[in-house]
C-alpha atoms as a PDB file:
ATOM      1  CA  UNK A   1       6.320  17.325 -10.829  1.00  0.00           C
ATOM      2  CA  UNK A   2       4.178  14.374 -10.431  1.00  0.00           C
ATOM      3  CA  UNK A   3       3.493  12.111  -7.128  1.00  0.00           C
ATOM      4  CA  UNK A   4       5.995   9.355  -9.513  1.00  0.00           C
ATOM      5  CA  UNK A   5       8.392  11.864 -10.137  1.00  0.00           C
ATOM      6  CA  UNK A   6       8.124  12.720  -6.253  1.00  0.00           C
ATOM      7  CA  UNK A   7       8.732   9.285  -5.323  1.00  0.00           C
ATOM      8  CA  UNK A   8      11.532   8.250  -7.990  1.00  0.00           C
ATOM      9  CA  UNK A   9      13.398  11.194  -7.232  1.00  0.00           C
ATOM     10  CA  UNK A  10      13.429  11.422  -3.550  1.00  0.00           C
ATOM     11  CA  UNK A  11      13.553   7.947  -2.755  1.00  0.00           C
ATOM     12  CA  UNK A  12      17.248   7.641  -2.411  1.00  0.00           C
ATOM     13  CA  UNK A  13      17.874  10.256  -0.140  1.00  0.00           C
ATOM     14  CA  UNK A  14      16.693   8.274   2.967  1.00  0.00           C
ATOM     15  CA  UNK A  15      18.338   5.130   2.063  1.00  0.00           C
ATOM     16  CA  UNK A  16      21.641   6.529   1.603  1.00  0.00           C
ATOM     17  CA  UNK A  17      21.649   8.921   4.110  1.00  0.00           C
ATOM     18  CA  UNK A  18      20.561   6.469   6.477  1.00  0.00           C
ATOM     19  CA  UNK A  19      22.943   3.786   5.102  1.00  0.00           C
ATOM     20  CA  UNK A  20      25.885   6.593   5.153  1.00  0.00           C
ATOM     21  CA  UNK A  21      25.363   8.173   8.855  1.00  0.00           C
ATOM     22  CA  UNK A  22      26.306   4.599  10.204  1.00  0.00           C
ATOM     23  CA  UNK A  23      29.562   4.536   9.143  1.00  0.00           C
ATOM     24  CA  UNK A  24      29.816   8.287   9.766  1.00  0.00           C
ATOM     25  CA  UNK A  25      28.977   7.721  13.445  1.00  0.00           C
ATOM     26  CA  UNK A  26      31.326   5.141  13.855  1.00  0.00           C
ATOM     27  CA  UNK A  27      34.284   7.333  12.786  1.00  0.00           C
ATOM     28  CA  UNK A  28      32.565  10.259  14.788  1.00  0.00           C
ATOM     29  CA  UNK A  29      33.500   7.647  17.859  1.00  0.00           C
ATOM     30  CA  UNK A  30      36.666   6.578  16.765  1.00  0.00           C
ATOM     31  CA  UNK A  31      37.966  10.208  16.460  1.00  0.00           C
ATOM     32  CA  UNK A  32      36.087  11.820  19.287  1.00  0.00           C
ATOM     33  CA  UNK A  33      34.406  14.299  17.327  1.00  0.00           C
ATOM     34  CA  UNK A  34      31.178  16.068  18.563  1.00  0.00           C
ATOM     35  CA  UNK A  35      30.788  17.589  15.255  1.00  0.00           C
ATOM     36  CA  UNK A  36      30.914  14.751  13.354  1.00  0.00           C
ATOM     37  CA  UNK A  37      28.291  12.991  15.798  1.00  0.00           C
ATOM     38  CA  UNK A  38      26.531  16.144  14.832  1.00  0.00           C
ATOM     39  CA  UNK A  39      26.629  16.040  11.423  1.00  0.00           C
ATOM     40  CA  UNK A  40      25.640  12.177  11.507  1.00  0.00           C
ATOM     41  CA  UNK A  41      22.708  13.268  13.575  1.00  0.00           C
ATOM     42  CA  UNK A  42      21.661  16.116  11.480  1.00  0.00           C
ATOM     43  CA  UNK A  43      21.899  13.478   8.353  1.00  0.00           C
ATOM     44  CA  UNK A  44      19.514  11.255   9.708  1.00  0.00           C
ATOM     45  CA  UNK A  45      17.150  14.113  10.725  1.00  0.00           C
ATOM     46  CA  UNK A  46      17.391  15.336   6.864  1.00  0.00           C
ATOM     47  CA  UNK A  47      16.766  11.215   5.516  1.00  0.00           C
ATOM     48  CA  UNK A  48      13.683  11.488   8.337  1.00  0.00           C
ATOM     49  CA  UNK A  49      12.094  14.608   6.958  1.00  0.00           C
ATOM     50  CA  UNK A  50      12.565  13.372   3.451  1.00  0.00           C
ATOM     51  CA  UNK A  51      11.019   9.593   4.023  1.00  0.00           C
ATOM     52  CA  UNK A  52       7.586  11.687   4.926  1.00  0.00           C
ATOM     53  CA  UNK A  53       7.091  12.535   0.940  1.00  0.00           C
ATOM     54  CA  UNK A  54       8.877   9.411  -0.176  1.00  0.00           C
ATOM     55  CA  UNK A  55       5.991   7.224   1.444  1.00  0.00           C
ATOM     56  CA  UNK A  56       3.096  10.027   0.803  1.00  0.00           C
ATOM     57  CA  UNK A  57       3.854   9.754  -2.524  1.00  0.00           C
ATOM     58  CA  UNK A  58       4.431   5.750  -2.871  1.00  0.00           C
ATOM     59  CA  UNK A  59       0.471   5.611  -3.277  1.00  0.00           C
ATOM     60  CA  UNK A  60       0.172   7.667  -6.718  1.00  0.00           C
ATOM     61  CA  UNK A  61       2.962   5.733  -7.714  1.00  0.00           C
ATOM     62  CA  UNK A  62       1.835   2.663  -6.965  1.00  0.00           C
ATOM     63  CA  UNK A  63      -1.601   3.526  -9.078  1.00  0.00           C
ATOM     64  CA  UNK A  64       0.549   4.313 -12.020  1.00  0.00           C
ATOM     65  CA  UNK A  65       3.044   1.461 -11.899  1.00  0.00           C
ATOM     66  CA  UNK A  66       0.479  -1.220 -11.225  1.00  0.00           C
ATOM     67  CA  UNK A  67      -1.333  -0.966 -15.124  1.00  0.00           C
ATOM     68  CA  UNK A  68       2.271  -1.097 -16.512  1.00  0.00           C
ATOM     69  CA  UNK A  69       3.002  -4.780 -18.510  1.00  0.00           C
ATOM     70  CA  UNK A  70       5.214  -7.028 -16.424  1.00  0.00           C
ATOM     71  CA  UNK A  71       5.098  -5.489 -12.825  1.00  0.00           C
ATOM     72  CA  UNK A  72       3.927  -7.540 -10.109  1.00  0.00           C
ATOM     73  CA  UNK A  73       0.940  -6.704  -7.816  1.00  0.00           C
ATOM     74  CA  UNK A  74       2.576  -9.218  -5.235  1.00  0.00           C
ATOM     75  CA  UNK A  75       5.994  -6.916  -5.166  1.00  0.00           C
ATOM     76  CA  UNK A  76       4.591  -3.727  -5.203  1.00  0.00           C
ATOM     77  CA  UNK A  77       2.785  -5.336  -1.811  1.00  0.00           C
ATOM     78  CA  UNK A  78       6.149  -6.198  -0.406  1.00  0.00           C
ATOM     79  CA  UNK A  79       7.255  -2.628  -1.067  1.00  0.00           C
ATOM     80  CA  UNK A  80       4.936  -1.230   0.313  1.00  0.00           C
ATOM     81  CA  UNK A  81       4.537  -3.601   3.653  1.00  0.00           C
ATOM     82  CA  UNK A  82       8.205  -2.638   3.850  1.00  0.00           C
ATOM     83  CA  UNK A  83       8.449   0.809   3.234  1.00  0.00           C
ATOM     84  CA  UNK A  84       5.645   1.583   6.249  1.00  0.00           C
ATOM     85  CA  UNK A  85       8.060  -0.756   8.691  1.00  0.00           C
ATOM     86  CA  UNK A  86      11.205   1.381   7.546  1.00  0.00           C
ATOM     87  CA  UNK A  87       9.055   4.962   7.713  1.00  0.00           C
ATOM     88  CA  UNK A  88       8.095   4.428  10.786  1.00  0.00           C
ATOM     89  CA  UNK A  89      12.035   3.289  11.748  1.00  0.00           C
ATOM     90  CA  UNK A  90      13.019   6.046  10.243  1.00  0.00           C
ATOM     91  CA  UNK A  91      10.848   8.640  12.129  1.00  0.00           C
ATOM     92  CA  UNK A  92      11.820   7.470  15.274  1.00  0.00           C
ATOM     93  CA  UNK A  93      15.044   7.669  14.431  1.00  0.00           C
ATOM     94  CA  UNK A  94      14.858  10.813  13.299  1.00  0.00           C
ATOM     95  CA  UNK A  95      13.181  11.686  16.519  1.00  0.00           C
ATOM     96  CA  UNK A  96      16.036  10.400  18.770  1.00  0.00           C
ATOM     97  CA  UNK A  97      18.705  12.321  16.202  1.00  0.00           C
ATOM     98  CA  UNK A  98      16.649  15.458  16.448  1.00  0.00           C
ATOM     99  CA  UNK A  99      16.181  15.372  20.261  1.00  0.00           C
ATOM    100  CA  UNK A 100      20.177  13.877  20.648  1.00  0.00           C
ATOM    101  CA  UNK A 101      20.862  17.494  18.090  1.00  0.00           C
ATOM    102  CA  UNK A 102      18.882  20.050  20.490  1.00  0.00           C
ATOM    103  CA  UNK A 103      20.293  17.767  23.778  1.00  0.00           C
ATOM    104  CA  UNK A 104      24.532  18.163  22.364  1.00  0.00           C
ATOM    105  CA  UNK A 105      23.293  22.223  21.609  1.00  0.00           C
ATOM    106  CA  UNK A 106      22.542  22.405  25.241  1.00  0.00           C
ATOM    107  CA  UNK A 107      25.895  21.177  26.571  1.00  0.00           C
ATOM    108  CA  UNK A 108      23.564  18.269  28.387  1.00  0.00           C
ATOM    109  CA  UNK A 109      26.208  15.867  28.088  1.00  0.00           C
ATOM    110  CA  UNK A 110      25.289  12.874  30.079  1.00  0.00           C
ATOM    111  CA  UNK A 111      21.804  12.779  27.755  1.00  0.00           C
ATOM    112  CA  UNK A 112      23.468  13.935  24.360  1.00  0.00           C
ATOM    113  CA  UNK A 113      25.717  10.720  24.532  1.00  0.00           C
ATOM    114  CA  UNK A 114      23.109   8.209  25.663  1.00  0.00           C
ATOM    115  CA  UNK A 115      20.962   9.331  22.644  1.00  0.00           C
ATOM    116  CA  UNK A 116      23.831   9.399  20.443  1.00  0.00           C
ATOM    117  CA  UNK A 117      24.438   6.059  20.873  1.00  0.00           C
ATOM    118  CA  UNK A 118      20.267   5.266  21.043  1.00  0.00           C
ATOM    119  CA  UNK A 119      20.694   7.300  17.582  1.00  0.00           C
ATOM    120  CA  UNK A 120      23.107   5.205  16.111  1.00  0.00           C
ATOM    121  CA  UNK A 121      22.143   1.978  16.934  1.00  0.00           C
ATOM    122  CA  UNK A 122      18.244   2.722  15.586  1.00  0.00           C
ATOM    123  CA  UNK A 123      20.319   4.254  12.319  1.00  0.00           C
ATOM    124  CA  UNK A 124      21.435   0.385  12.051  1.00  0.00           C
ATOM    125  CA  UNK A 125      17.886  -1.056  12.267  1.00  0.00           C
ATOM    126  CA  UNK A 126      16.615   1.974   9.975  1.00  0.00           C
ATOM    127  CA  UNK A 127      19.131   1.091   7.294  1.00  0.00           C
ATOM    128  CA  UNK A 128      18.767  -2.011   7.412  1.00  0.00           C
ATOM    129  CA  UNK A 129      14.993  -1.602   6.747  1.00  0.00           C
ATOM    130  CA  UNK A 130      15.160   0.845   4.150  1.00  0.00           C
ATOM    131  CA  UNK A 131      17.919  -0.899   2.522  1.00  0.00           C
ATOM    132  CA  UNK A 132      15.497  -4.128   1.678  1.00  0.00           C
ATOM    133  CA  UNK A 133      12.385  -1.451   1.075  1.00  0.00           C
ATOM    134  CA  UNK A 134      14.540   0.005  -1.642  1.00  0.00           C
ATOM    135  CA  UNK A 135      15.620  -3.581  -3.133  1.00  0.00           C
ATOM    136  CA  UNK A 136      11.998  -4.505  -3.170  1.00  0.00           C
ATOM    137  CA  UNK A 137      11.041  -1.084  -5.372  1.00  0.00           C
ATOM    138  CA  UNK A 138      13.680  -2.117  -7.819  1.00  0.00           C
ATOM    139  CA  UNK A 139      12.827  -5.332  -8.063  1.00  0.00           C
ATOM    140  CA  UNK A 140       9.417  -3.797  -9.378  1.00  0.00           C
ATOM    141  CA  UNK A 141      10.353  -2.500 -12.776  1.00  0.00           C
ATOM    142  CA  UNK A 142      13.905  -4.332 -12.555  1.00  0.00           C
ATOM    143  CA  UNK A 143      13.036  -7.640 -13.083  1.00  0.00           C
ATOM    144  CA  UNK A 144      16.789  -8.320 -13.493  1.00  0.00           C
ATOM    145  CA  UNK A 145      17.444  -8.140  -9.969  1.00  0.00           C
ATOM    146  CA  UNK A 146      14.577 -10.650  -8.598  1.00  0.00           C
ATOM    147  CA  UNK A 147      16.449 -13.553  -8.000  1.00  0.00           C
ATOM    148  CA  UNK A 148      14.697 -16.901  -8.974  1.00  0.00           C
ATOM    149  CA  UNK A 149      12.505 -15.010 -11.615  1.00  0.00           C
ATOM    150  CA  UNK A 150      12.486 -17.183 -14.395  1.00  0.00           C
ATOM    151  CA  UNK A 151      12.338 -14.210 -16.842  1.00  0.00           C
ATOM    152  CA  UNK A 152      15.710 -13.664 -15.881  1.00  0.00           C
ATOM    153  CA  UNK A 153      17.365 -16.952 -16.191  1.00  0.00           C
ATOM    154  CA  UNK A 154      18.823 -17.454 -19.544  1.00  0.00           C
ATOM    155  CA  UNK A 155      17.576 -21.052 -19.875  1.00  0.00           C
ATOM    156  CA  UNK A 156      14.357 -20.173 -19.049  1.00  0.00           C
ATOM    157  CA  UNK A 157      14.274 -17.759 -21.413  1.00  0.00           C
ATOM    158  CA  UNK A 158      15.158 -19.894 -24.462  1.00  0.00           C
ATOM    159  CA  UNK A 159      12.502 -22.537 -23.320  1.00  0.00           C
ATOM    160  CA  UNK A 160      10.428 -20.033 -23.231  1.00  0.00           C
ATOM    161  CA  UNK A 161      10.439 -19.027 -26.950  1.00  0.00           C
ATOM    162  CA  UNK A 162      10.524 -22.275 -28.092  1.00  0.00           C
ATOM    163  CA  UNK A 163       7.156 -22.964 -26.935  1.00  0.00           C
END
């Protein structure tokens, strides 16, 4: 498999996961559950481990993508400006969940909750970042997402080939 392959494949695991654990922590809160705080925690440690090859292999990919007709050296900037911001989000994020995992093992109460909650409000901020990474890297090849793009307005279109 291919550094594009890499990178088309595994780059929805850390947006979802990160994206899901938030609402998993919440109910982990509303029901009192340690193992659901644990299982939101081990989530973002997974999303964590697999942003490393996500971004490692955003480079190849970029190389590839850029000689394609009709993708845009300006969003494929954007991307990757973004993806760094929400890699590095997401690794300390990971971090905390890791640490909050090994802290919750260790029946150390007082610190397990403190980074719990230090875990989930990062996982907002993470999200958040790897959400608009990952609408960026559509927006690459999808030109029917951009929004003002004139190659997607109808009207614009038509005038287009009348010229």
């Amino acid at each position: 498999m291919d550094p594009v392959h890499v990178h088309l494949f595994l780059n929805h695991f850390p947006v979802i996961c990160s994206v899901l654990a938030v609402p998993l922590f919440v109910y982990a809160y509303l029901r009192k559950s340690d193992a659901l705080k644990e299982l939101a925690l081990l989530v973002l440690v997974f999303a964590a481990a697999v942003t490393i090859p996500v971004y490692l292999s955003g480079e190849p990919a970029e190389e590839v993508v850029e000689k394609l007709a009709g993708v845009s050296h300006d969003l494929i900037e954007q991307h990757e400006d973004a993806a760094y911001f929400a890699m590095i989000s997401m690794m300390i994020t990971g971090a905390i969940s890791l640490i909050g995992l090994i802290t919750m093992f260790l029946k150390k109460t007082g610190a397990a909750k403190f980074l719990v909650l230090i875990a989930l409000l990062s996982a907002v901020g993470s999200a958040g970042l790897m959400l608009r990474t990952s609408n960026l890297g559509g927006q690459i090849r999808h030109s029917e997402i951009r929004t003002g793009d004139p190659g997607t307005q109808p009207g614009e279109r038509q005038k287009d080939d009348q010229r």
